[in-house]
PDB file of N, CA and C in Angstrom:
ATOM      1  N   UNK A   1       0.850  -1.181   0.000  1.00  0.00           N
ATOM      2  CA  UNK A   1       0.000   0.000   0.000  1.00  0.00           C
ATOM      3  C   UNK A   1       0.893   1.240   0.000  1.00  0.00           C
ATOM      4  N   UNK A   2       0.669   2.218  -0.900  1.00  0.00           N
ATOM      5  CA  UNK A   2       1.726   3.308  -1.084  1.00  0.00           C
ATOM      6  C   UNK A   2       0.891   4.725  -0.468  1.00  0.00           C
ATOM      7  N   UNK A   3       1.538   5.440   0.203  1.00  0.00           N
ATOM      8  CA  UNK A   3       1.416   6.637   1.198  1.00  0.00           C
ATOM      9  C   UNK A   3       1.452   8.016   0.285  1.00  0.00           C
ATOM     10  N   UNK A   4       0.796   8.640  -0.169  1.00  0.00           N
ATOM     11  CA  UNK A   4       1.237   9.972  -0.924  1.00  0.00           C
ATOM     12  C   UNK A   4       1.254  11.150   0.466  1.00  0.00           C
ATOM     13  N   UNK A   5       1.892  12.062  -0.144  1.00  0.00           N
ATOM     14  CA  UNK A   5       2.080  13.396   0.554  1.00  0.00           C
ATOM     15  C   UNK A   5       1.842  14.795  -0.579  1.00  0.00           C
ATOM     16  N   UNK A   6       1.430  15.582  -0.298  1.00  0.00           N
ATOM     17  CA  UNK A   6       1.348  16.871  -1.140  1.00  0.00           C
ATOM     18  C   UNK A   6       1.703  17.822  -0.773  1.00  0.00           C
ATOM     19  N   UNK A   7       2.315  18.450  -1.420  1.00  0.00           N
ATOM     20  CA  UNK A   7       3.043  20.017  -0.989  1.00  0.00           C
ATOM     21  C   UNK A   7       3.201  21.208  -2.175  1.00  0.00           C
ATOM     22  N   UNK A   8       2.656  21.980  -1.296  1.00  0.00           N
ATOM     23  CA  UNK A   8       2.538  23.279  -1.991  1.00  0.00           C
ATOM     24  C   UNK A   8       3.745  24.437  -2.723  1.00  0.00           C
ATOM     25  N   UNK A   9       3.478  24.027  -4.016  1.00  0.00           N
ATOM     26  CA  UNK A   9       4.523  25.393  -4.210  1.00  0.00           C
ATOM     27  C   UNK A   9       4.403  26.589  -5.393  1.00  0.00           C
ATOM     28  N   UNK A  10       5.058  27.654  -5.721  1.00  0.00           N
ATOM     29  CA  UNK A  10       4.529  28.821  -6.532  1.00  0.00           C
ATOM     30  C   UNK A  10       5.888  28.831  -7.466  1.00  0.00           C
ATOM     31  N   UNK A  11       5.509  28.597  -8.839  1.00  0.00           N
ATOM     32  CA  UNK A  11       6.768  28.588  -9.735  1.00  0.00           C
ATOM     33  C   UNK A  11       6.069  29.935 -10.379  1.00  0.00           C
ATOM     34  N   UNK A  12       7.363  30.838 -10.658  1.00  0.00           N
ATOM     35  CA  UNK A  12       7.006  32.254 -11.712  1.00  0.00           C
ATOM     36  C   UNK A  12       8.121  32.000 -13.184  1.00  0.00           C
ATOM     37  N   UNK A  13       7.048  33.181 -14.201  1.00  0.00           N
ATOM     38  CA  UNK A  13       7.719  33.067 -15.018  1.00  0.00           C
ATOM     39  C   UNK A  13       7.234  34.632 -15.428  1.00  0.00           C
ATOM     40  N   UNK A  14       8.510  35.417 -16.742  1.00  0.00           N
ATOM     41  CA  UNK A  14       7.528  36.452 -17.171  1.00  0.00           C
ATOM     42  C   UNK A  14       7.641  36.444 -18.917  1.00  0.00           C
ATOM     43  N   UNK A  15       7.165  34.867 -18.736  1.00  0.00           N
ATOM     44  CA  UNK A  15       6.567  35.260 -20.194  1.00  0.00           C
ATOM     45  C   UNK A  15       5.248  34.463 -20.393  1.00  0.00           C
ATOM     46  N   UNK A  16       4.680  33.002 -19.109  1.00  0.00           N
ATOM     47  CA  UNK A  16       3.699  32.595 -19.604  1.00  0.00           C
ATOM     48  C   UNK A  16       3.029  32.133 -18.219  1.00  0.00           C
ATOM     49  N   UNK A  17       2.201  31.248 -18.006  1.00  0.00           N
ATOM     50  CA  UNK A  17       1.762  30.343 -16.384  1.00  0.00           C
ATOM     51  C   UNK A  17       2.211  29.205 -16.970  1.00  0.00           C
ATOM     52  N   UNK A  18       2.459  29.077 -18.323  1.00  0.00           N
ATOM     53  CA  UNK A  18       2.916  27.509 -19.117  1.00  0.00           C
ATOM     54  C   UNK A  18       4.061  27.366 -18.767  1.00  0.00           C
ATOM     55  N   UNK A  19       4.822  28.362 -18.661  1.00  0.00           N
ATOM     56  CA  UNK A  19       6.412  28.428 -18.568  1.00  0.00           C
ATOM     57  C   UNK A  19       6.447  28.761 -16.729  1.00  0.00           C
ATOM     58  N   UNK A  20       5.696  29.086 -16.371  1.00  0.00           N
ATOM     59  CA  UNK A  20       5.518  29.434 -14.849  1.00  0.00           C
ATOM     60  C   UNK A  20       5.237  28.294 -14.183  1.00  0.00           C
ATOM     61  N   UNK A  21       4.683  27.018 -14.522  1.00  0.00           N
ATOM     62  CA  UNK A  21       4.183  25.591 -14.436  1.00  0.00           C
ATOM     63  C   UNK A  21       5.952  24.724 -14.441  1.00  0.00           C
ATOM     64  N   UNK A  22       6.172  25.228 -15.779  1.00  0.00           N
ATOM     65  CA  UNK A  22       7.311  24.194 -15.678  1.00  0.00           C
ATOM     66  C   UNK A  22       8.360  24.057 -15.219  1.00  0.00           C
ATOM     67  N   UNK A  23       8.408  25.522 -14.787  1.00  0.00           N
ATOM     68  CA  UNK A  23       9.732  26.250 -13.661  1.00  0.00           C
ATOM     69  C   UNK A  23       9.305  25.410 -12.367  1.00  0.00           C
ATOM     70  N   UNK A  24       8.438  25.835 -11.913  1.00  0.00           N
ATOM     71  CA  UNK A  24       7.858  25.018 -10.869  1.00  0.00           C
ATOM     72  C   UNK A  24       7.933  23.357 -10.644  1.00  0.00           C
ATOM     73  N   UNK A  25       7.682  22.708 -11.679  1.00  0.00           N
ATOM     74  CA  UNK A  25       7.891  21.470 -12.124  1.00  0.00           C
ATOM     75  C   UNK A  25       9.291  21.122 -11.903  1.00  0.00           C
ATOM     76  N   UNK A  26      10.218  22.110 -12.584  1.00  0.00           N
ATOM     77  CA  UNK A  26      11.792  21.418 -12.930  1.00  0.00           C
ATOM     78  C   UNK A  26      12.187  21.610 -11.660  1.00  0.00           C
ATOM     79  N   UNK A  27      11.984  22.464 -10.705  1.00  0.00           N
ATOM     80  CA  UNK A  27      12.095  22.329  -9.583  1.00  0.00           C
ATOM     81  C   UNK A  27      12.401  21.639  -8.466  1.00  0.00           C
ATOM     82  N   UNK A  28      10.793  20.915  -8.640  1.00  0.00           N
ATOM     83  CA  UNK A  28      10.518  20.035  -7.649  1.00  0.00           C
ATOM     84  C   UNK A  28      10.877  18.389  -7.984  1.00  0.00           C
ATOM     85  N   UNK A  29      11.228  17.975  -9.410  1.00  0.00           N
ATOM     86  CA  UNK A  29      12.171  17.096  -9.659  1.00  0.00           C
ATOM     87  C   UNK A  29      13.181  17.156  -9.117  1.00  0.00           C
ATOM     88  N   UNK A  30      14.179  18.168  -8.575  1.00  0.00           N
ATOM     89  CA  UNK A  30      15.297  18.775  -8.396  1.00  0.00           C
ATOM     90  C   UNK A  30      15.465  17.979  -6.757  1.00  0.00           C
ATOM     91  N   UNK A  31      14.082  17.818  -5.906  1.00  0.00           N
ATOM     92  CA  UNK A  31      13.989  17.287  -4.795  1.00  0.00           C
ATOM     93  C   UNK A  31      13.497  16.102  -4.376  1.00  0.00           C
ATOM     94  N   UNK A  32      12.257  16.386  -5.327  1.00  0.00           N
ATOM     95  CA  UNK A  32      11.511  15.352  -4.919  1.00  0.00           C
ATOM     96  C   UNK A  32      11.343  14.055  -5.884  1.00  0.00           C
ATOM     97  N   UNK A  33      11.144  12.786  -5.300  1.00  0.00           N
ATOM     98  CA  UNK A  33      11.009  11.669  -6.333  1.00  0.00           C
ATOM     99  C   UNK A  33       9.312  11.121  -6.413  1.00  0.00           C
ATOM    100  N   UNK A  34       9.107  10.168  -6.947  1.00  0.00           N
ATOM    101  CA  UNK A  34       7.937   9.477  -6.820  1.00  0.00           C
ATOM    102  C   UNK A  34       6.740  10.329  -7.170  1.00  0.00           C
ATOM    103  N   UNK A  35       6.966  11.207  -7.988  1.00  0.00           N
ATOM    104  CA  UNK A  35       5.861  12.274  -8.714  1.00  0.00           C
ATOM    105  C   UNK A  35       4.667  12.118  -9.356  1.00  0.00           C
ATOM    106  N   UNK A  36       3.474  12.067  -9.017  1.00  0.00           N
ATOM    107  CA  UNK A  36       1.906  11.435  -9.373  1.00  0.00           C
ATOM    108  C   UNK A  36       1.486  12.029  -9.920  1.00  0.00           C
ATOM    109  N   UNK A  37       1.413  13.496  -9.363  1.00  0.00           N
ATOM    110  CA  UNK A  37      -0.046  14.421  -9.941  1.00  0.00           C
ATOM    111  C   UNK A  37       0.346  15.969  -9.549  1.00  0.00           C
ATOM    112  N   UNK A  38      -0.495  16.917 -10.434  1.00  0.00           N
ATOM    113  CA  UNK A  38      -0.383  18.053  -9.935  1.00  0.00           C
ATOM    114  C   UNK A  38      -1.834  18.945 -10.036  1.00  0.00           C
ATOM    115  N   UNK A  39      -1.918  19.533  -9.149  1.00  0.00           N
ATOM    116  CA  UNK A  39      -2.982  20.715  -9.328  1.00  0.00           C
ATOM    117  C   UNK A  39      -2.828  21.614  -9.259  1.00  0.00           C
ATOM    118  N   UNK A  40      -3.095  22.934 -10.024  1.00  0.00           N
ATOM    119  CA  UNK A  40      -2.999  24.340 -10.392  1.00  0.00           C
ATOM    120  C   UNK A  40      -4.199  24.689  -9.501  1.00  0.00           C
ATOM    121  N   UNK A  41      -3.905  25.684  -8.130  1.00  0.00           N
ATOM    122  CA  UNK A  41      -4.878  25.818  -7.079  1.00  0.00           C
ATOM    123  C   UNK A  41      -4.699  27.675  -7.333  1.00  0.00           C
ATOM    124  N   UNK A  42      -4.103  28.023  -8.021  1.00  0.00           N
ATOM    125  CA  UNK A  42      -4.275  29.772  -8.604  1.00  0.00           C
ATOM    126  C   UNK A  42      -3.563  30.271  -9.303  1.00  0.00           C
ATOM    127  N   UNK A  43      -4.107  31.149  -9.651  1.00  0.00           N
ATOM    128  CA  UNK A  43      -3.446  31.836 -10.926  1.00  0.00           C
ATOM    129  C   UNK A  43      -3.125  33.437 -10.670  1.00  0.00           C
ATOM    130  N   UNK A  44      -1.836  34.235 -10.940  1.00  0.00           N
ATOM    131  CA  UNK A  44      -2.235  35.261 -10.784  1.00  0.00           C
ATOM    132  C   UNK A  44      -0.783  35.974 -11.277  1.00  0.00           C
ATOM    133  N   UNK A  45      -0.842  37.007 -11.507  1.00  0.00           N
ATOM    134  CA  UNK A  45       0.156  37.586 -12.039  1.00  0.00           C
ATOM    135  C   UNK A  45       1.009  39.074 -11.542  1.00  0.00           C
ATOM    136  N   UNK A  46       1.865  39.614 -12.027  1.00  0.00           N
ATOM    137  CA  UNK A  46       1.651  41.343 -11.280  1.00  0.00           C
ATOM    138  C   UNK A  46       2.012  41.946 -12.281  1.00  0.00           C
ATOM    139  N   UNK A  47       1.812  43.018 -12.248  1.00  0.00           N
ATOM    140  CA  UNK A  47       1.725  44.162 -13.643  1.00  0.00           C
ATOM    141  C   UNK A  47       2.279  45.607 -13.146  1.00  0.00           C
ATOM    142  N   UNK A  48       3.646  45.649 -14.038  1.00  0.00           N
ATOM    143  CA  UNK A  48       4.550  46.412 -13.842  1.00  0.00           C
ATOM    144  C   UNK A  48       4.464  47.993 -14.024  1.00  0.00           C
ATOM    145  N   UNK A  49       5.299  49.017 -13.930  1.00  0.00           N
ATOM    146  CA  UNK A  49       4.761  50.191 -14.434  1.00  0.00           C
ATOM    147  C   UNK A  49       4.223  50.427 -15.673  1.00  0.00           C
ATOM    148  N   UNK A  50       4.734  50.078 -17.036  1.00  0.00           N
ATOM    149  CA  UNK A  50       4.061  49.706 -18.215  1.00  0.00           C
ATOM    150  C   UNK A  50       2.989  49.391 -18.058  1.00  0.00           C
ATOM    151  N   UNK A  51       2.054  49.014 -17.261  1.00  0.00           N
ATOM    152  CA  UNK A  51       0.649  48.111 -17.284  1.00  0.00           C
ATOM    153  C   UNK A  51       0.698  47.258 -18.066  1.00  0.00           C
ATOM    154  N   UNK A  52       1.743  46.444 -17.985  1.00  0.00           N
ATOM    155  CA  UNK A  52       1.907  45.085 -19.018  1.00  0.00           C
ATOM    156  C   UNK A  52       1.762  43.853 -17.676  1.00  0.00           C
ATOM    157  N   UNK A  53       1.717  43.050 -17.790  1.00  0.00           N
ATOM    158  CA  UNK A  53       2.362  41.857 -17.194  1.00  0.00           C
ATOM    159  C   UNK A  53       3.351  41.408 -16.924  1.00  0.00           C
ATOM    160  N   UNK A  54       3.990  41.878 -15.718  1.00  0.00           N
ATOM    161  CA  UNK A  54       5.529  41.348 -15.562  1.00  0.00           C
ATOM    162  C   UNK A  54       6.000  40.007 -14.999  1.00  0.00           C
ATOM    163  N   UNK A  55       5.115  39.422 -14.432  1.00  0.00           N
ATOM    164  CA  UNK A  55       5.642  38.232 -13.984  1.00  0.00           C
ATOM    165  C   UNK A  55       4.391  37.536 -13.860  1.00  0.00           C
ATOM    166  N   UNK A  56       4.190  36.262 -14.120  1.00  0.00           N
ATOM    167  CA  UNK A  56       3.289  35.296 -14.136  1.00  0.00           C
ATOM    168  C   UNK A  56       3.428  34.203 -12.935  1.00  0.00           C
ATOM    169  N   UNK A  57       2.581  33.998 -11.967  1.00  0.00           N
ATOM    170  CA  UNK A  57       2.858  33.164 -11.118  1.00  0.00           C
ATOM    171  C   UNK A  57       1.854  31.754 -11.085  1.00  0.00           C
ATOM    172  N   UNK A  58       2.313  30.707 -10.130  1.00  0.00           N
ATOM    173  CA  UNK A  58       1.481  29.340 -10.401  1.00  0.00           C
ATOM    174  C   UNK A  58       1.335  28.946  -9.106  1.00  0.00           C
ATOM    175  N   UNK A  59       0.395  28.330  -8.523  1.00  0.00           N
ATOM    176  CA  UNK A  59       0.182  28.030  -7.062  1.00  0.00           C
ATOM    177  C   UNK A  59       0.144  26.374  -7.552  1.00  0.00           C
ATOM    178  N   UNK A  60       0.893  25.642  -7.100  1.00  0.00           N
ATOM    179  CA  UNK A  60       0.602  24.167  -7.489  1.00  0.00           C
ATOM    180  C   UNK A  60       0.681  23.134  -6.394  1.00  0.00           C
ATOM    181  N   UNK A  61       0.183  22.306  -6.438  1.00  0.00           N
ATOM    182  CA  UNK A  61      -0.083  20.618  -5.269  1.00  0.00           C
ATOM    183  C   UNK A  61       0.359  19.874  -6.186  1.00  0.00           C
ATOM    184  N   UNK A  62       1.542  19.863  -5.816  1.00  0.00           N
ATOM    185  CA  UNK A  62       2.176  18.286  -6.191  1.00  0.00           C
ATOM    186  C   UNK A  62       2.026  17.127  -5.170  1.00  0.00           C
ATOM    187  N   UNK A  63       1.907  16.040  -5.798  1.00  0.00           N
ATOM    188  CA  UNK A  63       1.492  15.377  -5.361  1.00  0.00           C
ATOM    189  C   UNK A  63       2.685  13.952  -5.493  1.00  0.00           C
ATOM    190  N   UNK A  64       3.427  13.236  -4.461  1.00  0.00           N
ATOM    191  CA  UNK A  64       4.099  12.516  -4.520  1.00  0.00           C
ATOM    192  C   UNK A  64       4.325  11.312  -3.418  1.00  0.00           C
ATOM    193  N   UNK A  65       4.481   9.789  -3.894  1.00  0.00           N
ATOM    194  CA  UNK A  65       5.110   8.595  -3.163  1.00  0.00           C
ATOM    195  C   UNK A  65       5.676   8.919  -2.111  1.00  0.00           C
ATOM    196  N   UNK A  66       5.692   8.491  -0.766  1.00  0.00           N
ATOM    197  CA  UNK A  66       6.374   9.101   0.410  1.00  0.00           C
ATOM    198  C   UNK A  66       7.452   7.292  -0.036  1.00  0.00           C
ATOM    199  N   UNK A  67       8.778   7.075   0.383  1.00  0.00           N
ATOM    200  CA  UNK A  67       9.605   6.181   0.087  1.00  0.00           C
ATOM    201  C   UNK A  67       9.856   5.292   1.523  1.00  0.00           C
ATOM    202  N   UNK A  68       9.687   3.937   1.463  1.00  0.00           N
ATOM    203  CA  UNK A  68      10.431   3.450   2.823  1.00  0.00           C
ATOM    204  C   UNK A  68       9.561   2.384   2.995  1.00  0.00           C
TER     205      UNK A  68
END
């Protein structure tokens, strides 16, 4: 019987939430093993003096195998 754990984290990017996702992603490979699932729990961005979009952010639940 296998045990999952989930943990929360916010990857940014400033050019997409696609590219803000995968920052986040390459990340948490970087630590974690046994990788299942993910959920995108918000979306949101901030907007610079330009009134453009400067940075794109990702709220995500990864979801992973606890080992042992």
């Amino acid at each position: 019987m296998a045990v999952a754990r989930i943990t929360e984290i916010i990857g940014s990017s400033e050019t997409s939430w696609d590219d803000a996702t995968k920052n986040a992603m390459d990340r948490a490979k970087q630590t974690l093993r046994g990788l299942t699932g993910l959920e995108v729990t918000k979306m949101n961005a901030s907007i610079g003096e330009d009134g453009q979009i400067a940075e794109y952010r990702i709220h995500l639940r990864i979801t992973f195998i606890l080992e042992g």
